[in-house]
PDB file of N, CA and C in Angstrom:
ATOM      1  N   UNK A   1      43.314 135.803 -45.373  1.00  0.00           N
ATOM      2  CA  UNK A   1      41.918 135.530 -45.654  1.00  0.00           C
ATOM      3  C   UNK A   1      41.612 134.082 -45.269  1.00  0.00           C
ATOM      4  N   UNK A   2      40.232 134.032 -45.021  1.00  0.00           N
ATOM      5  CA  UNK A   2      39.723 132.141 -44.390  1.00  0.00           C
ATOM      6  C   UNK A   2      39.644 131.836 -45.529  1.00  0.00           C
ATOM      7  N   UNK A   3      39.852 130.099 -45.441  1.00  0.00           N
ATOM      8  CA  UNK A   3      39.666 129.542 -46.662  1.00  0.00           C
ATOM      9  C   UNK A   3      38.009 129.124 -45.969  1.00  0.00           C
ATOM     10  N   UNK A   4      37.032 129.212 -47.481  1.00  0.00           N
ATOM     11  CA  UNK A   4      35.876 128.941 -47.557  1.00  0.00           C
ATOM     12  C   UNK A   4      35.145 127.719 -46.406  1.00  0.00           C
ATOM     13  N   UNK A   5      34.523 127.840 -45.708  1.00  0.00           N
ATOM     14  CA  UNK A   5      33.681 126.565 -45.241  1.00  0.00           C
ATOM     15  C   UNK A   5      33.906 124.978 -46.224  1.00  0.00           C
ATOM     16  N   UNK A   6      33.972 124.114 -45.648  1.00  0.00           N
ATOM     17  CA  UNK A   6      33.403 122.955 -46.719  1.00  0.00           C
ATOM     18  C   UNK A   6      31.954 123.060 -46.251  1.00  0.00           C
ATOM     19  N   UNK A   7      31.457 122.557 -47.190  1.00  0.00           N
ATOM     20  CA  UNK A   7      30.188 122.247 -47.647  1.00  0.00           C
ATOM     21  C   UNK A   7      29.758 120.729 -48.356  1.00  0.00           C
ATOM     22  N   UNK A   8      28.976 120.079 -47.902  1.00  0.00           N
ATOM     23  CA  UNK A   8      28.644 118.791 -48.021  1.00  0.00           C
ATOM     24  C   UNK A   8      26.861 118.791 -48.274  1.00  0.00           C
ATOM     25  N   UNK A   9      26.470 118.345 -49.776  1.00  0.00           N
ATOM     26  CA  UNK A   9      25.164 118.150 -49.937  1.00  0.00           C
ATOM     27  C   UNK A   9      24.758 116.993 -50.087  1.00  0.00           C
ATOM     28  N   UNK A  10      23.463 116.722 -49.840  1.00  0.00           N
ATOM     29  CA  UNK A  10      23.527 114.641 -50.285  1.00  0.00           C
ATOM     30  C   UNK A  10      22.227 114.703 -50.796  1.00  0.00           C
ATOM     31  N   UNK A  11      21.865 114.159 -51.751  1.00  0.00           N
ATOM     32  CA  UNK A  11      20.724 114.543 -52.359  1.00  0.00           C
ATOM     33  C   UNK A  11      20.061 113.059 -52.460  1.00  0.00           C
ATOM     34  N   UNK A  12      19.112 112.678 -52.067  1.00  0.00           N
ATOM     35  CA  UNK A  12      18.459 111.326 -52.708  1.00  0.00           C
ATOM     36  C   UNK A  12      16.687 111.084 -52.805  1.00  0.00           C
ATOM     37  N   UNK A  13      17.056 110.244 -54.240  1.00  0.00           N
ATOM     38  CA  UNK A  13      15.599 109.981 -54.892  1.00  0.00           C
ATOM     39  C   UNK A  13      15.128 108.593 -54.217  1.00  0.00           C
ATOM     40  N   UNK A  14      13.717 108.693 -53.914  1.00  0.00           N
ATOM     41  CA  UNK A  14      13.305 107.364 -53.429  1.00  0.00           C
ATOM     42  C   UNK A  14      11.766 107.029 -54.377  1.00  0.00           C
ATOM     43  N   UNK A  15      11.851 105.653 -54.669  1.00  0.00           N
ATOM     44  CA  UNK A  15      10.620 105.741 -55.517  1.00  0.00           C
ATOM     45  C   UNK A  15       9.787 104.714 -54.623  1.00  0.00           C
ATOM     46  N   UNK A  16       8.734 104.623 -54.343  1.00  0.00           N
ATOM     47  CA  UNK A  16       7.361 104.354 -53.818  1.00  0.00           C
ATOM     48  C   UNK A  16       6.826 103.696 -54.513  1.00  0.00           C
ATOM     49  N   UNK A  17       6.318 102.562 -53.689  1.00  0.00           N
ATOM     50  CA  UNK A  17       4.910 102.070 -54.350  1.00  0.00           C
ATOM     51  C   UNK A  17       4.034 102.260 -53.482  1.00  0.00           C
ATOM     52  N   UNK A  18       2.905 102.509 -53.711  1.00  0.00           N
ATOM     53  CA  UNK A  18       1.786 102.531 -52.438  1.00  0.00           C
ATOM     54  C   UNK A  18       0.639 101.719 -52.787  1.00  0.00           C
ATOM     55  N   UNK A  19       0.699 100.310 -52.636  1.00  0.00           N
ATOM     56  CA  UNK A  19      -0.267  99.770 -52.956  1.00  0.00           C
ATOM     57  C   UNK A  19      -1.902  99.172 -52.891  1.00  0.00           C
ATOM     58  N   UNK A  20      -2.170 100.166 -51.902  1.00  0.00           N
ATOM     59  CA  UNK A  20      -3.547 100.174 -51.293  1.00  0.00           C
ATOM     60  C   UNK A  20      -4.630 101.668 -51.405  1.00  0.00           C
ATOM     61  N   UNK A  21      -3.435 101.915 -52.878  1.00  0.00           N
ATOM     62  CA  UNK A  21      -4.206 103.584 -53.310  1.00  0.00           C
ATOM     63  C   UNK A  21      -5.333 103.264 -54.311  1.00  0.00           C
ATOM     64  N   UNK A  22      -6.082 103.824 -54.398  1.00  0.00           N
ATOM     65  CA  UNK A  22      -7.229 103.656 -55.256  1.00  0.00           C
ATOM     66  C   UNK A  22      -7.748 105.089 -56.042  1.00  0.00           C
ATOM     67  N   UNK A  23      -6.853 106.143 -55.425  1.00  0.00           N
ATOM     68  CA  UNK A  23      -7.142 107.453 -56.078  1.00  0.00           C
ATOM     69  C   UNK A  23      -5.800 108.428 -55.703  1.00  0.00           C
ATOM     70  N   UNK A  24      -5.828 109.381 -56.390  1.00  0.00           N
ATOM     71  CA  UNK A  24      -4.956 110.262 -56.222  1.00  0.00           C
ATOM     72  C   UNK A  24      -5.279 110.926 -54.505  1.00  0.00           C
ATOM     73  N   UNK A  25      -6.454 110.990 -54.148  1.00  0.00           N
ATOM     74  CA  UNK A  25      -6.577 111.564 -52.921  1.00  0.00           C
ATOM     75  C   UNK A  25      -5.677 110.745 -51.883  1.00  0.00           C
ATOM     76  N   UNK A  26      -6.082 109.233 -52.243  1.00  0.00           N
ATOM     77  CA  UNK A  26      -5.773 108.574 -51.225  1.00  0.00           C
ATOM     78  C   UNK A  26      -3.652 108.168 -51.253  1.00  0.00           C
ATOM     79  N   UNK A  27      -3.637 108.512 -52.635  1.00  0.00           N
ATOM     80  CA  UNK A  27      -1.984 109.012 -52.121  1.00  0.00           C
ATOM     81  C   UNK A  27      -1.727 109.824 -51.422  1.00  0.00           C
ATOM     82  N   UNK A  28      -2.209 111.224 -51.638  1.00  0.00           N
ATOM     83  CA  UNK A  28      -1.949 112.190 -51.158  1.00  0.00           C
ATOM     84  C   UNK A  28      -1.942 111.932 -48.879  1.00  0.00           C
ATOM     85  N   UNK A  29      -2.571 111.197 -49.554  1.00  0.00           N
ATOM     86  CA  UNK A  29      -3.123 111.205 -47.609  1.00  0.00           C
ATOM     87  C   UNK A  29      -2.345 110.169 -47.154  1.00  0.00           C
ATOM     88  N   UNK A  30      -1.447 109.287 -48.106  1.00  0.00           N
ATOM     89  CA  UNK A  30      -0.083 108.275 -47.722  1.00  0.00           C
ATOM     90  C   UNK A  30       1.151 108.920 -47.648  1.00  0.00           C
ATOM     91  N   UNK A  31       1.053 109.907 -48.639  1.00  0.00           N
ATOM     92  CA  UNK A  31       3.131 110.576 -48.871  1.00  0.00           C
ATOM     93  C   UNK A  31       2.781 111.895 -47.950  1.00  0.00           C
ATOM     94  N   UNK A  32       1.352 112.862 -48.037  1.00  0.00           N
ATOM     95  CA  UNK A  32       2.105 113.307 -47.190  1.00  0.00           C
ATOM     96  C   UNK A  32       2.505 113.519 -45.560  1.00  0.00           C
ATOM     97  N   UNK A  33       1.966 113.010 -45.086  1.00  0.00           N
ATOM     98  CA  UNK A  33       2.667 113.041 -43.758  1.00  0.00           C
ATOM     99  C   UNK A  33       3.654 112.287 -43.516  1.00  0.00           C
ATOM    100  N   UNK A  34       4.550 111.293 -44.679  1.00  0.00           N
ATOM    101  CA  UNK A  34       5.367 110.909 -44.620  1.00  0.00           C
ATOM    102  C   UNK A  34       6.224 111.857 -44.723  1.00  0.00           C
ATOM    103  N   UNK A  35       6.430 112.788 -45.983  1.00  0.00           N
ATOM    104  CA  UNK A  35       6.989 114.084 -46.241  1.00  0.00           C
ATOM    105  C   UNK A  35       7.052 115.055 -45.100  1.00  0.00           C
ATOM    106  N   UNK A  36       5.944 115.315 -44.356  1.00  0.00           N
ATOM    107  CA  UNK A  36       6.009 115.969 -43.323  1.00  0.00           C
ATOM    108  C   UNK A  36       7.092 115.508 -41.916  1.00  0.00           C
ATOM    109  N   UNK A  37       6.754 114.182 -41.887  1.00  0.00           N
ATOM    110  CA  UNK A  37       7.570 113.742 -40.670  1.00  0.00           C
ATOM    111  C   UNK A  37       9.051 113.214 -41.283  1.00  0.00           C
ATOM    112  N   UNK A  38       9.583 113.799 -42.459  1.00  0.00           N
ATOM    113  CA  UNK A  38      10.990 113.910 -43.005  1.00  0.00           C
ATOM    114  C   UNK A  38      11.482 115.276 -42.795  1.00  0.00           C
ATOM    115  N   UNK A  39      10.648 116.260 -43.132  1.00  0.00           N
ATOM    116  CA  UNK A  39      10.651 117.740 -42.665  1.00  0.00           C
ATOM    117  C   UNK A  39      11.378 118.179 -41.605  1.00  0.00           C
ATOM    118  N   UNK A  40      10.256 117.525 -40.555  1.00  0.00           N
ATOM    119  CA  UNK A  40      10.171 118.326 -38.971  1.00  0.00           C
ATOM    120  C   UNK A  40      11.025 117.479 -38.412  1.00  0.00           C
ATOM    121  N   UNK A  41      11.418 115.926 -38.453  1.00  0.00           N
ATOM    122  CA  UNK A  41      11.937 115.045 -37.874  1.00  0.00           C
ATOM    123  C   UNK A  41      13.269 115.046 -38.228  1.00  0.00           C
ATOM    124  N   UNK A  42      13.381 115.140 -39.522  1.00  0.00           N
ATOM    125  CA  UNK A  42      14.984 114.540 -39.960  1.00  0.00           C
ATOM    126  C   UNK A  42      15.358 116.095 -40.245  1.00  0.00           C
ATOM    127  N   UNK A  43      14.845 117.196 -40.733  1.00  0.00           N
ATOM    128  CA  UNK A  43      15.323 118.220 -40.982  1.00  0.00           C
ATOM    129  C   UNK A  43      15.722 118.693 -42.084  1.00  0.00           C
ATOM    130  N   UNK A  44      15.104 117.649 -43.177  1.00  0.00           N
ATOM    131  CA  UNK A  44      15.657 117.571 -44.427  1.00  0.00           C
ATOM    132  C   UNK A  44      14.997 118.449 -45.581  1.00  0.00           C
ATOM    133  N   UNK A  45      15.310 118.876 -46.954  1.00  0.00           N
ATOM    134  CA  UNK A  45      14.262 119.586 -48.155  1.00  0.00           C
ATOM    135  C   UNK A  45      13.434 118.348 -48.334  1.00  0.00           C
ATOM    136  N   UNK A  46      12.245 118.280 -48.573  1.00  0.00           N
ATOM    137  CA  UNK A  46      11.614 116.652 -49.306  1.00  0.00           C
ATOM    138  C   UNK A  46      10.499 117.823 -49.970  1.00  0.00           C
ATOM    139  N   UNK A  47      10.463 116.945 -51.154  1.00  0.00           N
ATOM    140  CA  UNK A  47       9.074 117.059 -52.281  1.00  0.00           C
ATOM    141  C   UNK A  47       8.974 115.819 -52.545  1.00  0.00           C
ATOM    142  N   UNK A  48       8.066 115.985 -53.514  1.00  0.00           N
ATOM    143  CA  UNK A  48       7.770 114.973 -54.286  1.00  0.00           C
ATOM    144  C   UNK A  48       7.671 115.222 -55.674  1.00  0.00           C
ATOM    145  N   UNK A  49       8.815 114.632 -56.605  1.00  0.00           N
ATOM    146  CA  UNK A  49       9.313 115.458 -57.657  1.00  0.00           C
ATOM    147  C   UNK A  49       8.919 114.547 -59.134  1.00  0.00           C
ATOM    148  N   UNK A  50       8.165 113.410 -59.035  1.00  0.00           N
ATOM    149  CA  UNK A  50       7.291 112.685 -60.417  1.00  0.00           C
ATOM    150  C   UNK A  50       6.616 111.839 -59.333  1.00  0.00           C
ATOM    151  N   UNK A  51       6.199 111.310 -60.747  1.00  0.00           N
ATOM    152  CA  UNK A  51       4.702 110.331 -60.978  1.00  0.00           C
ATOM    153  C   UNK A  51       3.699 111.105 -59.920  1.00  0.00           C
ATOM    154  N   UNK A  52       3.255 112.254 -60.190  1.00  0.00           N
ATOM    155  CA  UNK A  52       2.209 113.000 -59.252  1.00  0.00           C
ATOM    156  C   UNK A  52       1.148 112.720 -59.716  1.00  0.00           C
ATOM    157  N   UNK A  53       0.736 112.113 -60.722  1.00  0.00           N
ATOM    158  CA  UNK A  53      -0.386 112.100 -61.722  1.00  0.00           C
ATOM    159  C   UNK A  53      -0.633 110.313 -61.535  1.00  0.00           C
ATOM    160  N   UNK A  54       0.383 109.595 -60.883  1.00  0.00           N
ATOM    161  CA  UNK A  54       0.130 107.911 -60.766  1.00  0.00           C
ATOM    162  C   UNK A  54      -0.448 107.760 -59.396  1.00  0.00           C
ATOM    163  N   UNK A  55      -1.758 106.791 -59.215  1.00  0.00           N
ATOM    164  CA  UNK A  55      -2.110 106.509 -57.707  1.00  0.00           C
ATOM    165  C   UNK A  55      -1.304 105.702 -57.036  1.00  0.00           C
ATOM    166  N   UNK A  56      -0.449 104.755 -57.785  1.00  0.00           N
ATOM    167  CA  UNK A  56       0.451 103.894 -56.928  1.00  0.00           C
ATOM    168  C   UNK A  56       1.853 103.947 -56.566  1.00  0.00           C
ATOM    169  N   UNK A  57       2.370 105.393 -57.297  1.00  0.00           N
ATOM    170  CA  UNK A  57       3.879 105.227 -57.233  1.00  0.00           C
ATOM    171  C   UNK A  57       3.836 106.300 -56.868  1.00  0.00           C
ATOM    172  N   UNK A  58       5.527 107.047 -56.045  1.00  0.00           N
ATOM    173  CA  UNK A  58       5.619 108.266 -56.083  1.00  0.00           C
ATOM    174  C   UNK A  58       7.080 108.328 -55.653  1.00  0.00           C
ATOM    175  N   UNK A  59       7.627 109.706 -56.455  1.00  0.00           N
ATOM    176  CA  UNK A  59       9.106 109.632 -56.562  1.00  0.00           C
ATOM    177  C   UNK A  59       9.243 111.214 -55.312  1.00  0.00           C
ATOM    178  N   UNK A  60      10.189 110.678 -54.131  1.00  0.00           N
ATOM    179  CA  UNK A  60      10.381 111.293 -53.465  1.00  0.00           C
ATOM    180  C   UNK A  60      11.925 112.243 -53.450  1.00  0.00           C
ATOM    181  N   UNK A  61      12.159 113.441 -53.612  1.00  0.00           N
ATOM    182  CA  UNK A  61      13.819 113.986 -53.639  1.00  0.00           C
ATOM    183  C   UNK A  61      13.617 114.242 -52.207  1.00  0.00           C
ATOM    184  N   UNK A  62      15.122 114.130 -51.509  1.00  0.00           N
ATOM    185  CA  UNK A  62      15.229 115.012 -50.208  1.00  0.00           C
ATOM    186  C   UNK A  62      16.838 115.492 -50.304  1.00  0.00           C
ATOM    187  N   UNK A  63      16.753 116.348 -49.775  1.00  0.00           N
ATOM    188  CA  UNK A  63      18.439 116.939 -49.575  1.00  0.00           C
ATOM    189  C   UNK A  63      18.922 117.722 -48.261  1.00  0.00           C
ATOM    190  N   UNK A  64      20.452 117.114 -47.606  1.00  0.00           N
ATOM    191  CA  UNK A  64      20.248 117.176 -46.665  1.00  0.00           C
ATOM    192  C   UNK A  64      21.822 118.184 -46.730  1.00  0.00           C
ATOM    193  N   UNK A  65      21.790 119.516 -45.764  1.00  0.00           N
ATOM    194  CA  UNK A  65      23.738 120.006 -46.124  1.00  0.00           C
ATOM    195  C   UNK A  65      23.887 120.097 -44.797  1.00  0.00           C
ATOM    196  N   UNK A  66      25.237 120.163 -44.756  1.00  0.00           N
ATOM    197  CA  UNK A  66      26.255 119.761 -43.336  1.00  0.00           C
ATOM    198  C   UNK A  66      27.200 120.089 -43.863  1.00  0.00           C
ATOM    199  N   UNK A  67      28.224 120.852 -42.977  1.00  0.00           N
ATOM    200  CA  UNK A  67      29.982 121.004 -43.367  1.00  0.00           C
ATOM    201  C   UNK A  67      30.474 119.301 -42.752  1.00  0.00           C
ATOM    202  N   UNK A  68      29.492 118.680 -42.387  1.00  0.00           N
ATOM    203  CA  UNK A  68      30.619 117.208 -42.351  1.00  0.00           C
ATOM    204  C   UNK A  68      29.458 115.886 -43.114  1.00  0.00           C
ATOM    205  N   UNK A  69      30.651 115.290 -43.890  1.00  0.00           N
ATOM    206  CA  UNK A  69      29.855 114.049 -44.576  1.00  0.00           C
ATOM    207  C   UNK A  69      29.279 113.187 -43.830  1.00  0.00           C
ATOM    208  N   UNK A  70      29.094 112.334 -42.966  1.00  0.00           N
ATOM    209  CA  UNK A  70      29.095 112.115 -41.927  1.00  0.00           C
ATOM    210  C   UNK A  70      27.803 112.048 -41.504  1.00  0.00           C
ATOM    211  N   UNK A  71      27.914 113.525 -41.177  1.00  0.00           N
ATOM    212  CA  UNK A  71      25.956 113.640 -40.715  1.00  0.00           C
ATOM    213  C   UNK A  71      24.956 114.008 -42.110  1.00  0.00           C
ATOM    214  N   UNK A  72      25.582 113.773 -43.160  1.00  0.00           N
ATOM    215  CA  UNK A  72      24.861 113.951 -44.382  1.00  0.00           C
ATOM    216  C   UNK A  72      23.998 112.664 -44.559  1.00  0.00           C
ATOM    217  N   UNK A  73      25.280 111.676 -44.852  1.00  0.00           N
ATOM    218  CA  UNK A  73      24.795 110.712 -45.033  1.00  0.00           C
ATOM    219  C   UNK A  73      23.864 109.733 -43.909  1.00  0.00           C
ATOM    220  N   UNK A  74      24.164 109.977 -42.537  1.00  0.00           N
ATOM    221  CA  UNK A  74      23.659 109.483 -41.695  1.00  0.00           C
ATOM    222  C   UNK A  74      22.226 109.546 -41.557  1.00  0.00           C
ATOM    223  N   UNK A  75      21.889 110.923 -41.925  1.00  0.00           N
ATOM    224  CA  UNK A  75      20.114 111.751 -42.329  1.00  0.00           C
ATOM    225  C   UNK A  75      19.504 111.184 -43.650  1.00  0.00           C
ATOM    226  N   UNK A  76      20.224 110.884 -43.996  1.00  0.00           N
ATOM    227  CA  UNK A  76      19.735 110.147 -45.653  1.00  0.00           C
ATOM    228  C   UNK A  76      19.647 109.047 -45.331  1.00  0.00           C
ATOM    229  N   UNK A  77      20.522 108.560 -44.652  1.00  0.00           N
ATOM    230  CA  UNK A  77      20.086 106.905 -44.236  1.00  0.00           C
ATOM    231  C   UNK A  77      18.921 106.216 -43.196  1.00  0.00           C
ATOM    232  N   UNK A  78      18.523 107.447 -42.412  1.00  0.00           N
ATOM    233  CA  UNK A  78      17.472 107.174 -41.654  1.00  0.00           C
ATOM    234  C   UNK A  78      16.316 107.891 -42.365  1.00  0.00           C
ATOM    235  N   UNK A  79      16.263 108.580 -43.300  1.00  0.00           N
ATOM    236  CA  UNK A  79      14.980 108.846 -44.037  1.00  0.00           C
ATOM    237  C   UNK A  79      14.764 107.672 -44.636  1.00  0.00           C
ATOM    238  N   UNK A  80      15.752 106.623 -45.503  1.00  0.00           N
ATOM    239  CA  UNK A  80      15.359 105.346 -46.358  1.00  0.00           C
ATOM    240  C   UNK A  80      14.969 104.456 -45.074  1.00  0.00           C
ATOM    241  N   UNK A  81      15.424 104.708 -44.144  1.00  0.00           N
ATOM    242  CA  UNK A  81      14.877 103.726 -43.228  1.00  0.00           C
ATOM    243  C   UNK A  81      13.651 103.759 -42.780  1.00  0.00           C
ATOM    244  N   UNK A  82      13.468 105.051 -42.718  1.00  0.00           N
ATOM    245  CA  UNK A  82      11.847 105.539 -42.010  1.00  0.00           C
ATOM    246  C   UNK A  82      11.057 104.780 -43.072  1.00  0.00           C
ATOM    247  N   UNK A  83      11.128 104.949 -45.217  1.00  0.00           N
ATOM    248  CA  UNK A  83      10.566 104.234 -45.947  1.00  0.00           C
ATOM    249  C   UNK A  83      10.310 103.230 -46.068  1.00  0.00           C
ATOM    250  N   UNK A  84      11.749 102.690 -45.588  1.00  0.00           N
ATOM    251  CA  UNK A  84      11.570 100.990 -45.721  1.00  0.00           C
ATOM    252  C   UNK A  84      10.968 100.174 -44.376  1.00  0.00           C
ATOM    253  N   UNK A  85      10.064 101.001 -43.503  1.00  0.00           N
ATOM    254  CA  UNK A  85       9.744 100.551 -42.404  1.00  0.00           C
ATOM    255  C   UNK A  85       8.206 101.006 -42.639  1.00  0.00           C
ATOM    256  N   UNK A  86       7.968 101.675 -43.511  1.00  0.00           N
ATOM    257  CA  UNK A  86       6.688 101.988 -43.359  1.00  0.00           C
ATOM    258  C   UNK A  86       5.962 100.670 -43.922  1.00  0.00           C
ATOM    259  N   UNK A  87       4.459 100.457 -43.652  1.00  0.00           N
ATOM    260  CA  UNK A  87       3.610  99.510 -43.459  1.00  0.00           C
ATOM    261  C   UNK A  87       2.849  99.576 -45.080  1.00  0.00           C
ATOM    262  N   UNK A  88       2.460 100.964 -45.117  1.00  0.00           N
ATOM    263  CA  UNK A  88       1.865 101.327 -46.061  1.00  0.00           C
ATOM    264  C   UNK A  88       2.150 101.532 -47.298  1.00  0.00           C
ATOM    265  N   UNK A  89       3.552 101.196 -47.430  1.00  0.00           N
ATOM    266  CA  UNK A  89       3.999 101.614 -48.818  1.00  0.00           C
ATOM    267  C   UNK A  89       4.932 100.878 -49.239  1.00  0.00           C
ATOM    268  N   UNK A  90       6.043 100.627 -50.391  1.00  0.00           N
ATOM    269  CA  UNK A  90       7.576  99.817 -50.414  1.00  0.00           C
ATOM    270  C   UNK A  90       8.297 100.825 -51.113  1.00  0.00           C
ATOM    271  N   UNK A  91       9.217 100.960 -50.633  1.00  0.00           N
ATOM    272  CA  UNK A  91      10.026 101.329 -51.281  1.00  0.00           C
ATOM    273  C   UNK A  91      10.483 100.372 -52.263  1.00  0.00           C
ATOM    274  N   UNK A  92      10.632 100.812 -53.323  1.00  0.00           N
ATOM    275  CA  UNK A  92      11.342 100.407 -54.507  1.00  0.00           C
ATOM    276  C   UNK A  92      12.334 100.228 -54.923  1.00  0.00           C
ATOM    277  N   UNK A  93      12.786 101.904 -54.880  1.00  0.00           N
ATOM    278  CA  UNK A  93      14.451 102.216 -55.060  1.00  0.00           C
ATOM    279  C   UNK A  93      14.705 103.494 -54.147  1.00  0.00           C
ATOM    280  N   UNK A  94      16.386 103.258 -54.015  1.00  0.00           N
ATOM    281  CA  UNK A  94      16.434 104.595 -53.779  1.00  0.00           C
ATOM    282  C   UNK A  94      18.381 104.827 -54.416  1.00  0.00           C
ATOM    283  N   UNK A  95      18.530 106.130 -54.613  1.00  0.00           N
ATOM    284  CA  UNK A  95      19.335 106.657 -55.216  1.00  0.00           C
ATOM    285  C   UNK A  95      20.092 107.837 -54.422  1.00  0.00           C
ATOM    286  N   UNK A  96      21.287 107.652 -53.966  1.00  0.00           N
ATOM    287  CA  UNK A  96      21.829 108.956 -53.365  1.00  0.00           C
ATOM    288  C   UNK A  96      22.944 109.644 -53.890  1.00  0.00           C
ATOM    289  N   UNK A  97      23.260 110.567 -53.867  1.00  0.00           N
ATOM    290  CA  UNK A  97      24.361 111.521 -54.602  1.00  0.00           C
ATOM    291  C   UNK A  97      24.771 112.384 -53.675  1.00  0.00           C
ATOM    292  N   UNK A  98      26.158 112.618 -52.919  1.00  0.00           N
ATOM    293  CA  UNK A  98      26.761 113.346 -52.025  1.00  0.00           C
ATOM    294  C   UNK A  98      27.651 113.918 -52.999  1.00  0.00           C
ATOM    295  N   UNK A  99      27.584 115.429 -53.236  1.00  0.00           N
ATOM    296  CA  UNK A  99      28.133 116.448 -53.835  1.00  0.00           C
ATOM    297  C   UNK A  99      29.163 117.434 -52.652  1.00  0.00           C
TER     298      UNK A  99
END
């Protein structure tokens, strides 16, 4: 019998500030096409998993699987990069967990 696949997940939280929001709309129209171009670009799960109810902050999860660590972490590291390059927003924090 095969022994099982490995499997490699990497999960990370990023928290947001967006400081030129003045309403919930006008978050909405900052995270998401950020979310979107994490999607289609990096290939990754992304929501947005708290502070949905705050105009200036927003807590982003994404999770990325691969049978090699490697390209887990490499996709997680260019999503914080895509954040920490954006104009419109700061990243705050971010938090990763490879399971």
């Amino acid at each position: 019998m095969h022994d099982p696949p490995s499997v490699v997940v990497g999960l990370m939280h990023v928290e947001l500030h967006i400081p030129l929001c003045n309403s919930l709309k006008e978050k909405r129209s900052a995270v998401r096409p950020c979310l979107q171009h994490i999607r289609t670009q990096l290939n990754l799960a992304v929501a947005e998993v708290g502070d949905q109810d705050v105009w200036r902050s927003a807590l982003v999860a994404m999770v990325s699987v691969s049978n090699d660590r490697t390209v887990v972490e490499n996709t997680l590291n260019r999503a914080r990069h895509y954040f920490e390059t954006r104009r419109d927003l700061e990243l705050v924090d971010s938090r990763t967990e490879i399971l």
